[in-house]
Protein backbone atom coordinates (compact mmCIF):
# COMPACT_ATOMS: atom_id res chain seq x y z
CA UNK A 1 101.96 20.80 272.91
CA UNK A 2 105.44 22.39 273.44
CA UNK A 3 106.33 21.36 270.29
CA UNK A 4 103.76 22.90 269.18
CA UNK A 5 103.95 25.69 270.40
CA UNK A 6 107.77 25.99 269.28
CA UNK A 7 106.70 25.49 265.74
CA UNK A 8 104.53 28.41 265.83
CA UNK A 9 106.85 31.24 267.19
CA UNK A 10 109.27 29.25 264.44
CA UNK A 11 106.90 30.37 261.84
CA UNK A 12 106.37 33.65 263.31
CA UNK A 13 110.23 34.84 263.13
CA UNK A 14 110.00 33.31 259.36
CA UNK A 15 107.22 35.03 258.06
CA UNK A 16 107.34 38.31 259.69
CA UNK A 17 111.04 38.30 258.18
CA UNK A 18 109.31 39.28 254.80
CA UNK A 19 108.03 42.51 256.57
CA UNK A 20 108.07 44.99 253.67
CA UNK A 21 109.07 48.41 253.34
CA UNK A 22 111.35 50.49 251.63
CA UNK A 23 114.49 48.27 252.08
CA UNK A 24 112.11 45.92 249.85
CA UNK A 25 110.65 48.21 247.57
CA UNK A 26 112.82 48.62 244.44
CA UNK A 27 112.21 51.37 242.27
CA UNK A 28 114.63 51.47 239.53
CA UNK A 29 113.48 49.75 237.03
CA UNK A 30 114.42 52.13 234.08
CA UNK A 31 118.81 53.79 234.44
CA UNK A 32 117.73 56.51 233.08
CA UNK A 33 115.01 57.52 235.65
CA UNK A 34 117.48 56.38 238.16
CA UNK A 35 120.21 58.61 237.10
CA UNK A 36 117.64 61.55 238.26
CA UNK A 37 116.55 60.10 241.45
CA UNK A 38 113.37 58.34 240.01
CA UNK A 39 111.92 61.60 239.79
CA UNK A 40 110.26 60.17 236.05
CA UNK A 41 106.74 60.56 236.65
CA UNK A 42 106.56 63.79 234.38
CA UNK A 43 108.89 62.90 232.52
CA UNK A 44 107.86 59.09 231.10
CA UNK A 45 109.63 60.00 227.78
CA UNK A 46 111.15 56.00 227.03
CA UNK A 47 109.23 52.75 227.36
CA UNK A 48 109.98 52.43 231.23
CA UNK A 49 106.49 54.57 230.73
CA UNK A 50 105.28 51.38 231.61
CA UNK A 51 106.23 51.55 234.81
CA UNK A 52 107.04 54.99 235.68
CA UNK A 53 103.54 56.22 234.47
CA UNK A 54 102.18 54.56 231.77
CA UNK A 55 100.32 57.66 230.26
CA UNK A 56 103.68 58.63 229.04
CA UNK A 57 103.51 56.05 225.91
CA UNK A 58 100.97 58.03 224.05
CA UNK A 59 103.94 60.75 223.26
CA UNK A 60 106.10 57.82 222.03
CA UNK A 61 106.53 57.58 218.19
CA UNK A 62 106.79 54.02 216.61
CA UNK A 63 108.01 50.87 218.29
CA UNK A 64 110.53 51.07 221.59
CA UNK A 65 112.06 48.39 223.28
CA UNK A 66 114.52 49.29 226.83
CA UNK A 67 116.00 46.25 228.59
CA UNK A 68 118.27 46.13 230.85
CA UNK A 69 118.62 45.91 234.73
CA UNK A 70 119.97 46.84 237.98
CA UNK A 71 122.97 45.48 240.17
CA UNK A 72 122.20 46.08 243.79
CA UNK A 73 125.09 45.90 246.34
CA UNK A 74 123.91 46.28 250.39
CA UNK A 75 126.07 45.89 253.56
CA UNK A 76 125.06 46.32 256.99
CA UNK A 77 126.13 45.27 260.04
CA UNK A 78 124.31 45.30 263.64
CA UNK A 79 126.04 46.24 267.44
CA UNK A 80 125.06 44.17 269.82
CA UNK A 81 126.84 46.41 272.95
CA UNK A 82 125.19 44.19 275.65
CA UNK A 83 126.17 41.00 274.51
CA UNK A 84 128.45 38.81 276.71
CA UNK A 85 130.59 37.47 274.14
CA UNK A 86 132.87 40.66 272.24
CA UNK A 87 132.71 38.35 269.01
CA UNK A 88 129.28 38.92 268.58
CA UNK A 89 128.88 42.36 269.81
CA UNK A 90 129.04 43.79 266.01
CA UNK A 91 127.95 41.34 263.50
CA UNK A 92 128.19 42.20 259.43
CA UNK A 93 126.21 41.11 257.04
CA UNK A 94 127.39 38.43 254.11
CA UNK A 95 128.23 39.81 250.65
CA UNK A 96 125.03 39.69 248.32
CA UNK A 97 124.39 40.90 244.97
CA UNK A 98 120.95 41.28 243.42
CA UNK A 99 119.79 42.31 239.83
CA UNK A 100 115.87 42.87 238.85
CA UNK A 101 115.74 43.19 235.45
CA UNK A 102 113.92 44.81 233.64
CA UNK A 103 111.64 44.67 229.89
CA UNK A 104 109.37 47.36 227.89
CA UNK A 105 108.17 47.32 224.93
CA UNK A 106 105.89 49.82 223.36
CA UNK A 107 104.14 50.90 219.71
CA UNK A 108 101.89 53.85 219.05
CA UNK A 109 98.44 52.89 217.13
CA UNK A 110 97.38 55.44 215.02
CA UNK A 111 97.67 59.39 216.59
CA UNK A 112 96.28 59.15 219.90
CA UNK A 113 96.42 55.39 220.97
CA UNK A 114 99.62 53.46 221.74
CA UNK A 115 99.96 50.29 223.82
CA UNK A 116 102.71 48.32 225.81
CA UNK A 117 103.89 45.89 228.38
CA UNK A 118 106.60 46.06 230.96
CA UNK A 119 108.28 43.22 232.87
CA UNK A 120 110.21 43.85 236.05
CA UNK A 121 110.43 42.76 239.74
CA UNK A 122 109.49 45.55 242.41
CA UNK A 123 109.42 44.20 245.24
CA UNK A 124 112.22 41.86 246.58
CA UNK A 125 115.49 41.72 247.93
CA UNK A 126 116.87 39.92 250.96
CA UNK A 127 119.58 39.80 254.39
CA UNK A 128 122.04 36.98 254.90
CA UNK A 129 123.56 37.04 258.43
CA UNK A 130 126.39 34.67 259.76
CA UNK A 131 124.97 31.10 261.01
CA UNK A 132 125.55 30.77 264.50
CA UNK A 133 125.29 34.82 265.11
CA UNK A 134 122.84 35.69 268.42
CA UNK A 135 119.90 36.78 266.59
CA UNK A 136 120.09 33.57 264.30
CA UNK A 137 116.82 32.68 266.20
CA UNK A 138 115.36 35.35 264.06
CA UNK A 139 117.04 34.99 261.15
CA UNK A 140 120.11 33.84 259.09
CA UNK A 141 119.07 34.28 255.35
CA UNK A 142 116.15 36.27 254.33
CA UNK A 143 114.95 36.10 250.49
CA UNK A 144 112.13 37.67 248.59
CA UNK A 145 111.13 37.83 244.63
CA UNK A 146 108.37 39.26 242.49
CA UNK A 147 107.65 38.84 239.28
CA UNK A 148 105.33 41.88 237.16
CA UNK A 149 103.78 41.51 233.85
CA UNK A 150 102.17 44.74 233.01
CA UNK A 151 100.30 45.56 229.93
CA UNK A 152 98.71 48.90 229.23
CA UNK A 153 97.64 51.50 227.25
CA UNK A 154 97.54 54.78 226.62
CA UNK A 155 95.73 57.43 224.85
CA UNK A 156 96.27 61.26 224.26
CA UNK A 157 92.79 63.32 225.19
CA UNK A 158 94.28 66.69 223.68
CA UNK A 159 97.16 67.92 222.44
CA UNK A 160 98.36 68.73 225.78
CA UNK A 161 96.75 65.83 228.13
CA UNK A 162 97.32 61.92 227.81
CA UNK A 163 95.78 58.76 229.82
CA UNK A 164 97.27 55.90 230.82
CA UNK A 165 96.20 52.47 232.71
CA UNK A 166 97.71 48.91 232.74
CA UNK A 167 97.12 45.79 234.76
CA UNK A 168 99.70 43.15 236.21
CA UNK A 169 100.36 39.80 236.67
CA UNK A 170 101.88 39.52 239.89
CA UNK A 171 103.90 36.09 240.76
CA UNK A 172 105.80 36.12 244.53
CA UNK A 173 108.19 33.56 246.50
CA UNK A 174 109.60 33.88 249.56
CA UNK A 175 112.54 32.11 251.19
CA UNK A 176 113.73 31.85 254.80
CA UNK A 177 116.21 29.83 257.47
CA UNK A 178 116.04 30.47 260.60
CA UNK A 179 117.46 28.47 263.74
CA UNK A 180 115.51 27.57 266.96
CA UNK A 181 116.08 26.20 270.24
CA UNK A 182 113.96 23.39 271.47
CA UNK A 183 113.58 22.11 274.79
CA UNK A 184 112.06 19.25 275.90
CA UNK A 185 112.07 19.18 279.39
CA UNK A 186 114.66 16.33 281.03
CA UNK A 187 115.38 15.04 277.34
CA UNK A 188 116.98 17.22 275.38
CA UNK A 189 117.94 21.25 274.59
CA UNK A 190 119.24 22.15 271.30
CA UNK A 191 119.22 24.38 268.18
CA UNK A 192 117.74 22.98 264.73
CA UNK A 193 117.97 24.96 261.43
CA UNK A 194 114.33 25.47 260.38
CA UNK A 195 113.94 26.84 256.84
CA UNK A 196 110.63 28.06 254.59
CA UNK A 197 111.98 27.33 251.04
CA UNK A 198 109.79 28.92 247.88
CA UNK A 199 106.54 29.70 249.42
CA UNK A 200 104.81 31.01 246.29
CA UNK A 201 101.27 32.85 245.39
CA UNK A 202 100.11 35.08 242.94
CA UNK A 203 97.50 38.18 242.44
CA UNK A 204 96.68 41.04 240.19
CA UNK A 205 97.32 44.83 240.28
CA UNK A 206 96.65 47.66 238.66
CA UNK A 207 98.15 51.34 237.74
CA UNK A 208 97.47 54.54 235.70
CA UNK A 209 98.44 57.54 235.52
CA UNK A 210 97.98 61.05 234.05
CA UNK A 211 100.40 63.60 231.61
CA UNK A 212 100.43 67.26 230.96
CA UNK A 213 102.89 69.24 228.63
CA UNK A 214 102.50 72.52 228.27
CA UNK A 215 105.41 74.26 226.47
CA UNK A 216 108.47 74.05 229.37
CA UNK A 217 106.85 72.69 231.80
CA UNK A 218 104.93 68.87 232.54
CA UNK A 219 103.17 67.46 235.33
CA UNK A 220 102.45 63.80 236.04
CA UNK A 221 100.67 61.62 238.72
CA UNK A 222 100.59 57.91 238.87
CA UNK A 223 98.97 55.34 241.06
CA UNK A 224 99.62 51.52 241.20
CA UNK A 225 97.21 49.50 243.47
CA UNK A 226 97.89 47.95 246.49
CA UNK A 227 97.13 44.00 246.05
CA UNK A 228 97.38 40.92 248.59
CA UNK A 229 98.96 37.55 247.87
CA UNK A 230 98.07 33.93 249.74
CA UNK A 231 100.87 32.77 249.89
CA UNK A 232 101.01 28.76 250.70
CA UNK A 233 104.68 26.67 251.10
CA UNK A 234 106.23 24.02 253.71
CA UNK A 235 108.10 24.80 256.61
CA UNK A 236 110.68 22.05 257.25
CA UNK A 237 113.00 21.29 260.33
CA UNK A 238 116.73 19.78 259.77
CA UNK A 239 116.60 17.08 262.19
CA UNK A 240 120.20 15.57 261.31
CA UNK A 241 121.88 16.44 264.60
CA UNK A 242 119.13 15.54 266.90
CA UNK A 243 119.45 12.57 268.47
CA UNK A 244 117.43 9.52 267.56
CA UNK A 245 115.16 8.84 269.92
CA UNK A 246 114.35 12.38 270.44
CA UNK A 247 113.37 12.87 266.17
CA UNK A 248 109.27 11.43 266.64
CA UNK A 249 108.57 14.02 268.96
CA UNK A 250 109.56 17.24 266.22
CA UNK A 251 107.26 16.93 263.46
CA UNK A 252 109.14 17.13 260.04
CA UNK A 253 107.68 19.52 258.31
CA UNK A 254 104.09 21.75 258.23
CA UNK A 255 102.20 23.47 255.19
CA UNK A 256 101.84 27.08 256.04
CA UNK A 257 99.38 29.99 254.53
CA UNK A 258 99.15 33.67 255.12
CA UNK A 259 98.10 36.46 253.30
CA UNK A 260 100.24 39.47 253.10
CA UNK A 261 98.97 42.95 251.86
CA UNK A 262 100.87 44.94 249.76
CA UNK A 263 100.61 49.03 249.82
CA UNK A 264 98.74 51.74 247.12
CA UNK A 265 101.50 53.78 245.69
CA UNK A 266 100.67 57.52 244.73
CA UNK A 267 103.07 59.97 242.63
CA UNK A 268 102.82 63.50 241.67
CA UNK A 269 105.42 65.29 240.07
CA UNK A 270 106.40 68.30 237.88
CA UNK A 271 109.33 69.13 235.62
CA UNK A 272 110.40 72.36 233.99
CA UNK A 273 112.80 72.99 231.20
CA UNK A 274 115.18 75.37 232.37
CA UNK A 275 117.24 76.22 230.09
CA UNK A 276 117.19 74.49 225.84
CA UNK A 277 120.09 71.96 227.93
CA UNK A 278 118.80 71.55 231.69
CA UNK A 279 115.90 70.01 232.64
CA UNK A 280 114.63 69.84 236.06
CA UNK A 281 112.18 67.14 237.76
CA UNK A 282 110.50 66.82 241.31
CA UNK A 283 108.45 64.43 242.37
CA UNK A 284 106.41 63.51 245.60
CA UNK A 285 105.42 59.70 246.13
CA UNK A 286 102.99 58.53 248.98
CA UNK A 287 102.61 54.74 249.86
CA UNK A 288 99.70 53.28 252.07
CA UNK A 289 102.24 50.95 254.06
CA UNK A 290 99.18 51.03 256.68
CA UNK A 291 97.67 47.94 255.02
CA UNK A 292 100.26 45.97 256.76
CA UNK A 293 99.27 46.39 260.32
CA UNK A 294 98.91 42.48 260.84
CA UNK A 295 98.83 39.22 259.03
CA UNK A 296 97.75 35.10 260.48
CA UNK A 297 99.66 32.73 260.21
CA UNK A 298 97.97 28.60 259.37
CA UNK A 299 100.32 25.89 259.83
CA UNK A 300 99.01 22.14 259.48
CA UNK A 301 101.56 20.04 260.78
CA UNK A 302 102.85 16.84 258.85
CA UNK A 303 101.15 12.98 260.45
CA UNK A 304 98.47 14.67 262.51
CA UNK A 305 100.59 16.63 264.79
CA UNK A 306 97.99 19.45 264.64
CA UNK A 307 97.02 22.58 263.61
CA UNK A 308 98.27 26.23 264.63
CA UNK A 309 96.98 29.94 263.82
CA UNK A 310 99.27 32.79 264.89
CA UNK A 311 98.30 36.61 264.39
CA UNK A 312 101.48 38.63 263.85
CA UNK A 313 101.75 42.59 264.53
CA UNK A 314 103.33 44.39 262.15
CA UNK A 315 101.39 48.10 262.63
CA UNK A 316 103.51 49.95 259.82
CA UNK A 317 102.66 53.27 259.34
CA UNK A 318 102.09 55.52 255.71
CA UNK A 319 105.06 56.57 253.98
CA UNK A 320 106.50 59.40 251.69
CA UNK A 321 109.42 59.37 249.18
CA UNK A 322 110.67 62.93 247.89
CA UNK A 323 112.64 63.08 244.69
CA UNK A 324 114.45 65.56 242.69
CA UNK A 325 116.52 65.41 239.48
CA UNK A 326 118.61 67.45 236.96
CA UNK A 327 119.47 66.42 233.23
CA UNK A 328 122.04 68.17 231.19
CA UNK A 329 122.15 67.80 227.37
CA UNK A 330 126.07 67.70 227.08
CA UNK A 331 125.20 67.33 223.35
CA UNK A 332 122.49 66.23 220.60
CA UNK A 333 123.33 62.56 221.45
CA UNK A 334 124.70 62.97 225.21
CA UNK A 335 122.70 63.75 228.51
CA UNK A 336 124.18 63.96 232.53
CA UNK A 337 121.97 63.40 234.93
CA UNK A 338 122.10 63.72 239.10
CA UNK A 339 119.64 63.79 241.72
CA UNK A 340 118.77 63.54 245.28
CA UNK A 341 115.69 61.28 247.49
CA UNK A 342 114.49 61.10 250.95
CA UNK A 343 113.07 57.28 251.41
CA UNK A 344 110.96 57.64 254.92
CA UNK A 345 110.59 53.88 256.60
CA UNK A 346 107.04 53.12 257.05
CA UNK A 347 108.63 50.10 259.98
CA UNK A 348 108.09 51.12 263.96
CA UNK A 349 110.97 50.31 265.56
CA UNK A 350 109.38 47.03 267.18
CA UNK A 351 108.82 44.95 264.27
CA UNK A 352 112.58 45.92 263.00
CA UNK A 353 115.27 43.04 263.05
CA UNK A 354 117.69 41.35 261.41
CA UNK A 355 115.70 40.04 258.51
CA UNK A 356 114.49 43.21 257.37
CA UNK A 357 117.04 46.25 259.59
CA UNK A 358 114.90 49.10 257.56
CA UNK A 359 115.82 52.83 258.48
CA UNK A 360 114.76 56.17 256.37
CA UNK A 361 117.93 56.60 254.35
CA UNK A 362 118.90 59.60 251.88
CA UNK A 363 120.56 58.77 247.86
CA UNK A 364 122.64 60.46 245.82
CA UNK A 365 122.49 59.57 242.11
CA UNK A 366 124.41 60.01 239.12
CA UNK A 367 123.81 59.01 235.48
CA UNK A 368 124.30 59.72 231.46
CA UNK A 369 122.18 58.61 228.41
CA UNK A 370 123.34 58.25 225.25
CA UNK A 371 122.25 57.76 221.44
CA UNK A 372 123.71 56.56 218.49
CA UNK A 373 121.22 56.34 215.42
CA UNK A 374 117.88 54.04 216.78
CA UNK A 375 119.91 52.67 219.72
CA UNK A 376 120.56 54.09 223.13
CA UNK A 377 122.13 52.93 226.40
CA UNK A 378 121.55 54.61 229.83
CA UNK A 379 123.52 53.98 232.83
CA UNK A 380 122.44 54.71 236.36
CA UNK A 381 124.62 54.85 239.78
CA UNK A 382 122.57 55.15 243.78
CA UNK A 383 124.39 55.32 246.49
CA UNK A 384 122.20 55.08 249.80
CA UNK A 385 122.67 56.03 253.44
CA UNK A 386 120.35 55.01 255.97
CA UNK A 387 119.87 56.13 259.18
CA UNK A 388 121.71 54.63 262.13
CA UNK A 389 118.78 52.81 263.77
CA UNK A 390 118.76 50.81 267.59
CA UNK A 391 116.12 47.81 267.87
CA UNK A 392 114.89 45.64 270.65
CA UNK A 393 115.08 42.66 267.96
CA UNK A 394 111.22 41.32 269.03
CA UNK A 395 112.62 40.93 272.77
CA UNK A 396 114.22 37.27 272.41
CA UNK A 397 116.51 37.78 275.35
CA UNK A 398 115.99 38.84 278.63
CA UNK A 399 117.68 42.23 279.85
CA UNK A 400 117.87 43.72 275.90
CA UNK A 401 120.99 41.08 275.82
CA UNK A 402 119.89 41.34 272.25
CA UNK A 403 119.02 44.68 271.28
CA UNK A 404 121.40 46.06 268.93
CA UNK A 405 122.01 49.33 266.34
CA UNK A 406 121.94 48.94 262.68
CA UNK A 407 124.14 50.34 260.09
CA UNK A 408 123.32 49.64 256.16
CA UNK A 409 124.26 51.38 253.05
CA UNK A 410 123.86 50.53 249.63
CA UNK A 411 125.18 50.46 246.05
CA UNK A 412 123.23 50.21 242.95
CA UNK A 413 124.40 50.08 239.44
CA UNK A 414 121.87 49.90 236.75
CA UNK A 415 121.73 49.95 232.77
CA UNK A 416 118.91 50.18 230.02
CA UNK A 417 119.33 49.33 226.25
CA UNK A 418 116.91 51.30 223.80
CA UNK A 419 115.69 50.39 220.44
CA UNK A 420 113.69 52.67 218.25
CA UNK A 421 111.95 51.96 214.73
């Protein structure tokens, strides 16, 4: 039974490490949306339409491909004031790069009626934390991928009003390692690495969205469902350094389930020509992160050992997202772009930790677009400050030995190629 019992708070430390929110919700998926903040949603004037608001392809002429991706550069590091041990009392995170790329393709049928399909990964991202750090009880590497295929279609009601509305293919692993201590009373106390490798699942989703032009100015809205996935993988225990005659009493390895819930995702936004060279784009974006208030954990552990169910709190709360944008037409071929976003954190303060340190952060952005003949290339720079943020860590020492404040910023770097015939 105490093994038991250790395998299940093992499981709940994994699992809730792939708490979502905006630290794992990436958004750029087109550089030159990015280079205005991701304030697009009026704008949807490239194949990212796809993704950005789909109703945007019916104003596209011919056949457009954009491919490209985005390099994604976070450090962080946690104080941990009331820890004994001055080594440990500020721990940084370990260098990781990511890069969710990114496809569209997209060809106009007759006046009204075009059609297209985007490929990109929006939700994802990770944390990697030294091994033997105090909160490696929570977690030491944290890893999360999704995988979109999204077809759609579009088609323009009036001159001045267009309709889109696509439907995804959504494929999701998740990775974890963890450590945990085990004791077993007058035999043995000591720390084994415990690691969830590749749980997968899959599930659908759906978006659509609406255009308006009217001379300077456009307005756009978009919505992309909310969807769960079951996810189902094997949790298994490194049993190497425990000694031998202690090994039959930790089971192996268990097959896990849960079901995670993934948030509705509304955007409005407006843009106005300024001037025949500026152009300027806001946007307001609402997300239901409500859905994920809880989520149970199954394990069935390996030769009988039993069964476990484990409900895990999450209670994260709606979010907003506020963007703005500005793009300059240097020349014919040649555009600057900048903007500004507020990201709000939809995570309360007691589910934050290690595995996912989420804060509401402010980005600056930068970008430029240009065009030779049929091709184009867009480049895209975000640089993001979070807030400073203090968490209990889940309580996993006495006295908040373990509480600790987290500071993260990040870097991202993204491009798009464009092809037009």
């Amino acid at each position: 039974m105490k093994i038991l019992m250790f395998m299940s708070l093992a499981l709940v430390f994994i699992l809730s490490t792939v708490a979502f929110g905006s630290g794992f919700l990436i958004y750029e998926h087109g550089a030159a949306a990015m280079g205005m903040a991701g304030a697009f949603v009026s704008i949807a004037n490239n194949a990212t339409a796809v993704f950005y608001n789909p109703a945007g392809m019916a104003w596209l002429k011919g056949t457009q491909i954009e491919a490209g991706g985005t390099f994604i550069f976070p450090s962080g590091s946690v104080s941990l004031p009331n820890w004994p041990d001055p080594t440990y009392q500020k721990v940084y995170q370990l260098d990781q790069t990511f890069f969710p790329p990114h496809f569209y393709l997209t060809q106009k049928l007759g006046s009204r009626l075009a059609a297209g399909i985007g490929v990109f990964a929006p939700y994802g991202l990770g944390t990697s934390w030294p091994v033997n750090y105090p909160l490696k009880y929570i977690c030491t590497q944290t890893t999360m991928e999704t995988f979109f295929i999204n077809p759609a279609i579009a088609f323009m009601i009036t001159d001045n009003l267009s309709i889109g509305v696509g439907v995804s293919y959504i494929h999701s692993t998740l990775s974890q390692d963890l450590s945990r201590h085990v004791v077993i009373p007058s035999v043995w106390a000591g720390d084994i690495p415990a690691s969830l490798n590749k749980s997968k699942g899959n599930s659908v989703g759906y978006n659509a969205g609406l255009l308006f032009k009217k001379g300077k100015f456009s307005l756009g809205f978009h919505w992309r469902s909310g969807f769960n996935i079951d996810y189902s993988g094997t949790l298994t225990l490194d049993k190497s350094n425990v000694p031998a005659p202690i090994q039959p009493y930790i089971p192996g390895s268990g097959a896990v389930t849960t079901t995670f819930k993934f948030p509705n995702l509304f955007g409005l936004g407006a843009s106005y020509q300024l001037s025949p060279k500026l152009l300027w784009s806001a946007e307001i974006q609402y997300y239901t992160w409500k859905v994920y208030k809880n989520y149970t954990i199954n394990v069935v552990y390996e030769g009988g050992a039993g069964t476990e169910q484990e409900l895990v709190e999450e209670n994260f709360k709606n979010s907003i997202i506020l963007r703005t944008g500005l793009q300059y037409q240097v020349k014919e071929n040649l555009a600057l772009r900048c903007g500004i976003l507020y990201d709000q954190t939809p995570q309360p303060i007691e589910s934050m930790d290690p595995s996912l340190p989420d804060a509401s952060r402010v980005a600056l952005t930068a970008g430029l677009g240009y065009t030779k003949n049929r091709f184009r290339v867009d480049v895209g720079y975000q640089y993001e400050m979070f807030s400073n943020r203090t968490s209990p860590n889940r309580d996993i020492y006495p006295s908040g030995l373990g509480s600790g404040t987290y500071h993260t910023l990040g870097q991202l770097l993204g491009f798009t190629l464009g092809y037009s015939f």
